[in-house]
N, C-alpha and C. Protein backbone atom coordinates (compact mmCIF):
# COMPACT_ATOMS: atom_id res chain seq x y z
N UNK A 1 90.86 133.14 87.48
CA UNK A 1 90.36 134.26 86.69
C UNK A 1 89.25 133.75 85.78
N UNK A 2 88.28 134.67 85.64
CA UNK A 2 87.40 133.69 84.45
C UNK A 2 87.40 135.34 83.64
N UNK A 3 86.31 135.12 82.18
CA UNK A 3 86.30 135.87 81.26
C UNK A 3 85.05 135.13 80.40
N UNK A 4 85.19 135.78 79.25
CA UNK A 4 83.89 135.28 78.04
C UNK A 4 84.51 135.16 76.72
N UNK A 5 83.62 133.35 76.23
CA UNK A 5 84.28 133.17 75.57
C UNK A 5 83.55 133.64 74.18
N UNK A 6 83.77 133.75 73.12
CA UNK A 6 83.03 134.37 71.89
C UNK A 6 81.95 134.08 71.41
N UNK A 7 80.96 133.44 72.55
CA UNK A 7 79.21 133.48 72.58
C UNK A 7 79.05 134.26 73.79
N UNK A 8 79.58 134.70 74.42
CA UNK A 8 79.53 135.67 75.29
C UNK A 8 79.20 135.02 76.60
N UNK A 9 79.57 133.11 76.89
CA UNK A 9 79.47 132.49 78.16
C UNK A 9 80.47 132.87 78.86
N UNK A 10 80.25 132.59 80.60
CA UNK A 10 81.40 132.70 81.48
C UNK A 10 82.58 131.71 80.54
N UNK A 11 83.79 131.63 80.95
CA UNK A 11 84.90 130.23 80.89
C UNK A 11 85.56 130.54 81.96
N UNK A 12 86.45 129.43 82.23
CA UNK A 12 87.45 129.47 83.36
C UNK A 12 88.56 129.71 82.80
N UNK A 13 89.91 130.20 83.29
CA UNK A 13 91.03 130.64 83.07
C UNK A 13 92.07 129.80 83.60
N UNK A 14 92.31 129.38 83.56
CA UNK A 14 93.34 128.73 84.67
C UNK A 14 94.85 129.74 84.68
N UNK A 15 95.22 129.70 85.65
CA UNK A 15 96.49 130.05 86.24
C UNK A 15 97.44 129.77 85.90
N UNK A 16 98.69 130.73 85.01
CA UNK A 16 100.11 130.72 84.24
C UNK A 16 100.65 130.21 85.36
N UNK A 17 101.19 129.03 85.35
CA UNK A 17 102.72 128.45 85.60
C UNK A 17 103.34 129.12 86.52
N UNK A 18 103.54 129.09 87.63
CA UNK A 18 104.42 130.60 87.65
C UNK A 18 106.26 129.82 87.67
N UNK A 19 107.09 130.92 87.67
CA UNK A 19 108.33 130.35 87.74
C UNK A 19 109.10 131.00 88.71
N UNK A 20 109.72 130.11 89.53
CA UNK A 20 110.45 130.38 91.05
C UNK A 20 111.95 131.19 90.89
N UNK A 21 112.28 132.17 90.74
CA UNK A 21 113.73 132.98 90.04
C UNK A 21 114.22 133.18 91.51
N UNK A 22 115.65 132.80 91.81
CA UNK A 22 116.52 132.71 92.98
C UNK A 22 117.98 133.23 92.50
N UNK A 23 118.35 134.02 93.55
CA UNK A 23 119.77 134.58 93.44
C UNK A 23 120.82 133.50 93.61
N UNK A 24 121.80 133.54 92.84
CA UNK A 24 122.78 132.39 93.65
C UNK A 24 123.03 133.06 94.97
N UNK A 25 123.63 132.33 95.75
CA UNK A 25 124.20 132.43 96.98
C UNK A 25 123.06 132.06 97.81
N UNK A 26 122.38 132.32 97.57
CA UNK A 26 120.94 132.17 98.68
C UNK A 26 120.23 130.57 98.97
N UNK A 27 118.94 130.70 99.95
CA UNK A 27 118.77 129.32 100.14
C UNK A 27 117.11 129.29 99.06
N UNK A 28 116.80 127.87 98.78
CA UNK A 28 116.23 127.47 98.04
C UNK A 28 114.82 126.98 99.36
N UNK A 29 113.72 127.69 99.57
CA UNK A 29 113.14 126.52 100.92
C UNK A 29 111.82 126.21 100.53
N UNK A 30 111.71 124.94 100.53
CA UNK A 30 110.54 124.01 99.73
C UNK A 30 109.58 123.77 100.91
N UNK A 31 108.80 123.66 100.71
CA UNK A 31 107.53 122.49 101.62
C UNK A 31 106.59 121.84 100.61
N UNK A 32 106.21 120.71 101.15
CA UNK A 32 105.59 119.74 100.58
C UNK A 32 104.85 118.97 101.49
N UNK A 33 103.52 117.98 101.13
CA UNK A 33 102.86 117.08 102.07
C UNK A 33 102.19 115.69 101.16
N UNK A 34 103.17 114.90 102.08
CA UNK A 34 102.35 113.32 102.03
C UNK A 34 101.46 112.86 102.38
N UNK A 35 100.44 112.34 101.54
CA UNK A 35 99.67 112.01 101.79
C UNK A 35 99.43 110.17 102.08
N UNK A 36 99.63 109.93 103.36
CA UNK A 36 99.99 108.08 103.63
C UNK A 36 98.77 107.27 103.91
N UNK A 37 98.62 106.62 103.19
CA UNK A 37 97.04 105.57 103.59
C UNK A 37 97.81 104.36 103.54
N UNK A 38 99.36 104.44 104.26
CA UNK A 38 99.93 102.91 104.61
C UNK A 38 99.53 102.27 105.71
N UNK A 39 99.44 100.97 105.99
CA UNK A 39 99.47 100.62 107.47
C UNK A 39 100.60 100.67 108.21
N UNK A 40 100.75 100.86 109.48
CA UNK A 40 102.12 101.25 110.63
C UNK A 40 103.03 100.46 110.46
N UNK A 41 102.69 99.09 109.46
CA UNK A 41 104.46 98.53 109.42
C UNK A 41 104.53 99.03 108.04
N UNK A 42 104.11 99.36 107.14
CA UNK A 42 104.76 100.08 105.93
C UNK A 42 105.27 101.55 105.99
N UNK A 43 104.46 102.40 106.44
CA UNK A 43 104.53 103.81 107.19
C UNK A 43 106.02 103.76 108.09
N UNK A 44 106.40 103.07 108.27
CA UNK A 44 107.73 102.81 109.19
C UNK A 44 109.05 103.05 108.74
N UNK A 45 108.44 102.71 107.13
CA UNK A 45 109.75 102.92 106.30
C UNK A 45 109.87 103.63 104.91
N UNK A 46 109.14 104.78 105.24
CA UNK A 46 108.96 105.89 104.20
C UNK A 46 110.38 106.46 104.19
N UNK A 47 110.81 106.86 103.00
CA UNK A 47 111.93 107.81 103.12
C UNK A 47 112.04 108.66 102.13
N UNK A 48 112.67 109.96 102.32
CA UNK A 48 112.32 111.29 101.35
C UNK A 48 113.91 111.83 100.67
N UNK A 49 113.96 112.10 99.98
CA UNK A 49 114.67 112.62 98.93
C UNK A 49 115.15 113.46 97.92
N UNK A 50 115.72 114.53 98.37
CA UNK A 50 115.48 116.05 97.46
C UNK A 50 116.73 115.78 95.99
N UNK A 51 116.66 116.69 95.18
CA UNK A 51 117.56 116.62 93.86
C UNK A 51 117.25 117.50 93.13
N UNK A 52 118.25 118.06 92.85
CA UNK A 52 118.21 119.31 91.72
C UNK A 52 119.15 119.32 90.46
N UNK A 53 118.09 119.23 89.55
CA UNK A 53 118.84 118.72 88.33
C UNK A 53 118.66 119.97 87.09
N UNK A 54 119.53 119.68 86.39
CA UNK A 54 119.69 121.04 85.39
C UNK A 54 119.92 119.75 84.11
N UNK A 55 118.59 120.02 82.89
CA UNK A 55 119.28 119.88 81.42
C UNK A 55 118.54 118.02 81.71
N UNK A 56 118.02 117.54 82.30
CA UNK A 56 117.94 116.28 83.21
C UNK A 56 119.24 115.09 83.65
N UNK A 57 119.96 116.03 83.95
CA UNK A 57 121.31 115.41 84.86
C UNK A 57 121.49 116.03 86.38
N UNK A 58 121.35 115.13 87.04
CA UNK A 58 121.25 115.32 88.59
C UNK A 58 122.70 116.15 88.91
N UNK A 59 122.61 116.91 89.71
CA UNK A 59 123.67 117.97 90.21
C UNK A 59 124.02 117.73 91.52
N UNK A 60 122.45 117.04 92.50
CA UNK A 60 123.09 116.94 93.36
C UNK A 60 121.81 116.30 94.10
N UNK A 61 121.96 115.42 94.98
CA UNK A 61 120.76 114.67 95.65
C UNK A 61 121.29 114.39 96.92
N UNK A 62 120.35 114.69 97.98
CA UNK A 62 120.45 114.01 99.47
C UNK A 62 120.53 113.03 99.92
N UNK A 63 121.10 112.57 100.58
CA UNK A 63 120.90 111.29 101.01
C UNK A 63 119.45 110.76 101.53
N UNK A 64 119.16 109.32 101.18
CA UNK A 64 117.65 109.31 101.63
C UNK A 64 117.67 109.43 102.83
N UNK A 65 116.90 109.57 103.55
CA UNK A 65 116.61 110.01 104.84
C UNK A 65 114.68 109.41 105.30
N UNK A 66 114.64 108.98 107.22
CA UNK A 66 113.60 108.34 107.15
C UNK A 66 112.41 109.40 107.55
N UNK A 67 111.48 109.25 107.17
CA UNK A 67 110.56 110.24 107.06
C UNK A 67 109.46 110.48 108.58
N UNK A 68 109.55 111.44 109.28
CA UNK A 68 109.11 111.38 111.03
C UNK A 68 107.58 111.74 110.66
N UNK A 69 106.76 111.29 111.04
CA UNK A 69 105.65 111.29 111.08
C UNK A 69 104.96 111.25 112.52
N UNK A 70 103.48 111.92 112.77
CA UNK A 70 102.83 111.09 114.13
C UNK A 70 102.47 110.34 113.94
N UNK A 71 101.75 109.23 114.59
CA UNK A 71 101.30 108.03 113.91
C UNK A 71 99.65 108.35 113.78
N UNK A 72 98.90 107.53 112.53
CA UNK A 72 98.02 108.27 112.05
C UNK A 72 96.73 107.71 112.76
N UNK A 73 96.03 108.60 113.12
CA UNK A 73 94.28 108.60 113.29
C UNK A 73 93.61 107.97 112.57
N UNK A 74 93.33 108.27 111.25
CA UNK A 74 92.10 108.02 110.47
C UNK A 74 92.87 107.06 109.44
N UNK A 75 91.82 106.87 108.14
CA UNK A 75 92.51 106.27 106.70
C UNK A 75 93.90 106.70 106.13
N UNK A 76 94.02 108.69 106.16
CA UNK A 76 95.29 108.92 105.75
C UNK A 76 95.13 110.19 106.67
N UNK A 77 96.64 109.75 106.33
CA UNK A 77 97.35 110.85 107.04
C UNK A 77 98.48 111.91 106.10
N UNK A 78 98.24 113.24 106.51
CA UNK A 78 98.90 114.22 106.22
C UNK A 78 100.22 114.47 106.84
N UNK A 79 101.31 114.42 106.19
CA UNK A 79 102.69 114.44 106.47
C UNK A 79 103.21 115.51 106.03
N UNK A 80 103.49 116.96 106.87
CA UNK A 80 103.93 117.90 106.37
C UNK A 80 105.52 118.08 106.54
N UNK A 81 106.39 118.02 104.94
CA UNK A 81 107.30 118.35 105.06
C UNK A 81 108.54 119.62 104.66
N UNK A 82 109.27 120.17 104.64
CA UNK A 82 109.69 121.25 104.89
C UNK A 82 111.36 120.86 104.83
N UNK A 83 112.06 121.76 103.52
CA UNK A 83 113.36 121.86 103.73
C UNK A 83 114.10 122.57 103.21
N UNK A 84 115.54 122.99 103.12
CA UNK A 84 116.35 123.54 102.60
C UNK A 84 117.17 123.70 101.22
N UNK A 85 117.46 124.08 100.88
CA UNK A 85 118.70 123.83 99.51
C UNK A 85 119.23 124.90 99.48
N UNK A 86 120.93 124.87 99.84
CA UNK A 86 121.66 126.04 99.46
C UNK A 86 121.89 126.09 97.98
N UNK A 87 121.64 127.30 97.43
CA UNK A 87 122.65 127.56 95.63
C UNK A 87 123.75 128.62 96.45
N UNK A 88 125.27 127.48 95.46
CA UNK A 88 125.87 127.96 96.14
C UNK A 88 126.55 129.52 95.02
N UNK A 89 127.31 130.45 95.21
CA UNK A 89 127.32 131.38 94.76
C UNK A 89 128.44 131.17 93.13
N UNK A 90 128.68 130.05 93.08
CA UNK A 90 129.04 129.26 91.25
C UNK A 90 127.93 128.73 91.14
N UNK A 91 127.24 128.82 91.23
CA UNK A 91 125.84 127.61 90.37
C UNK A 91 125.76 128.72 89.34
N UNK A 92 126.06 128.31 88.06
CA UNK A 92 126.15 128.52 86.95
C UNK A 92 124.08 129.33 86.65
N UNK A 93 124.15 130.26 86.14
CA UNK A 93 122.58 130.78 85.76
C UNK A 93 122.23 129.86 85.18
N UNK A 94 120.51 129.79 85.02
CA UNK A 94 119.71 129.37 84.04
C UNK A 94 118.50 128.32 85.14
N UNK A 95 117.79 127.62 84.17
CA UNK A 95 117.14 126.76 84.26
C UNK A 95 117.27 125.50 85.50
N UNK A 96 116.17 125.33 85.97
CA UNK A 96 116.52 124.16 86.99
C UNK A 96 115.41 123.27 87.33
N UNK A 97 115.04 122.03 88.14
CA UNK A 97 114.80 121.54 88.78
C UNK A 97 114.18 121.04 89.55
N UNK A 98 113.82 121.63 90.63
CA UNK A 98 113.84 121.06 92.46
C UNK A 98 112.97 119.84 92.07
N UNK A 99 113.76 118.49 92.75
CA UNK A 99 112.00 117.14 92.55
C UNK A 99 112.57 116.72 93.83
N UNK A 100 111.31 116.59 94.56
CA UNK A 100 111.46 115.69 96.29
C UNK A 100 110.92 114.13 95.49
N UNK A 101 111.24 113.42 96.43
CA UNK A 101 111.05 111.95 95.94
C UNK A 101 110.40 110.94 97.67
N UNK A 102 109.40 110.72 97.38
CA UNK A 102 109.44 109.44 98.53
C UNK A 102 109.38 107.87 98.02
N UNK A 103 109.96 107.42 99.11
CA UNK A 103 109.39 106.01 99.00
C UNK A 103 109.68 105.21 99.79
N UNK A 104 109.03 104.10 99.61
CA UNK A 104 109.04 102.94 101.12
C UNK A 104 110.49 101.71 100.76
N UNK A 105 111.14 101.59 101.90
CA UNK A 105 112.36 101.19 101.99
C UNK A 105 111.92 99.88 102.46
N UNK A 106 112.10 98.86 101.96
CA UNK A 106 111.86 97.12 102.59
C UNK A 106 112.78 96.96 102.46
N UNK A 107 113.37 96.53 103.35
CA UNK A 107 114.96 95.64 103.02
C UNK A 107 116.12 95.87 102.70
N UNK A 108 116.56 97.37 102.49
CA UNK A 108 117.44 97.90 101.78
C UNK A 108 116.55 98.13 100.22
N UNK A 109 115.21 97.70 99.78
CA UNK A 109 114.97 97.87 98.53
C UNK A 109 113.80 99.37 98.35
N UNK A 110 113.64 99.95 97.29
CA UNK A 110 112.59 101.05 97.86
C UNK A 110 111.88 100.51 96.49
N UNK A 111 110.12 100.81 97.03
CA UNK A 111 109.19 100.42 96.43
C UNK A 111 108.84 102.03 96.46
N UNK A 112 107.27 101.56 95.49
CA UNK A 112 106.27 102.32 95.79
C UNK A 112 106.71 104.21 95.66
N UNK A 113 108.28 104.33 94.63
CA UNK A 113 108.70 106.07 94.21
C UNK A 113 107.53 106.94 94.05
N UNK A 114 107.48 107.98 94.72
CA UNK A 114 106.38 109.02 94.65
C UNK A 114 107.76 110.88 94.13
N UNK A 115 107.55 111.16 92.94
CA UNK A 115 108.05 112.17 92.53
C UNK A 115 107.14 113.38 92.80
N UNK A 116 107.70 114.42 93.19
CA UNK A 116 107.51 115.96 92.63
C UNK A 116 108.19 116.95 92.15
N UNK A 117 107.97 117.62 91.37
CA UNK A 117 109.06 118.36 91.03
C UNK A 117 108.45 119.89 90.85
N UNK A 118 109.57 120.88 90.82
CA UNK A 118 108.86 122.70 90.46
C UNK A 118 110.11 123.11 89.83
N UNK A 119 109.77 124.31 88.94
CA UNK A 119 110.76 124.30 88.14
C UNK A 119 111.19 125.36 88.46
N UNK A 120 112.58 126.36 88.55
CA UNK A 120 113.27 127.11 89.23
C UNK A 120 114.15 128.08 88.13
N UNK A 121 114.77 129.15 88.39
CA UNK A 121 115.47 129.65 87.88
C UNK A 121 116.29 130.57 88.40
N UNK A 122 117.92 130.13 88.30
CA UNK A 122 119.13 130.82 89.11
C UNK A 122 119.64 131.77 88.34
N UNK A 123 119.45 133.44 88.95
CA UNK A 123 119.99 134.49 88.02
C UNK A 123 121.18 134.97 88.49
């Protein structure tokens, strides 16, 4: 949106926040995309991670899981991902959450945490 500011120039507006309001009982469905400029033996061992936390105490997190990719063409590659979250029909109202998490797994160790998060609300 733009408008004028009190010399009568254009300005820019930027865009309210918006906030994601969900019924309990229903599903929660996210997408997201990685962006990987790893080489094919690091890229090998990406792994992703959903969690939904209320108040900042985790409620409930996925198990990590390894992240399927094609293998990439160019410098980076775009990794589109896509998933679920049931609220189940007690999830208490209010305030929430959703953060996906990646990161690269060496050894049993994970490097390199990449967070996102959006913030939600169960009525």
């Amino acid at each position: 949106a733009t408008g004028e500011d009190a010399a009568g120039g254009a300005r820019e507006t930027l865009g309210e926040p918006s906030l994601r309001i969900f019924q309990r009982g229903t599903d929660v469905v996210y997408a997201y995309e990685i962006y990987d400029g790893l080489d094919a033996d690091n890229a090998a061992h990406l792994e992703m991670s959903t969690s939904l936390l209320r108040d900042g105490r985790v409620l409930y997190e996925s198990p990590w899981s390894a992240v399927r990719a094609r293998p990439r063409t160019g410098d980076t590659r775009v990794i589109p991902i896509a998933g679920r979250l049931s609220l189940g029909a007690d999830v208490p109202h209010g305030p929430y959450t959703l953060q996906v998490s990646v990161s690269q797994n060496e050894n049993g160790r994970r490097r390199m945490r990449a967070d996102g998060w959006v913030d939600l609300e169960v009525q």
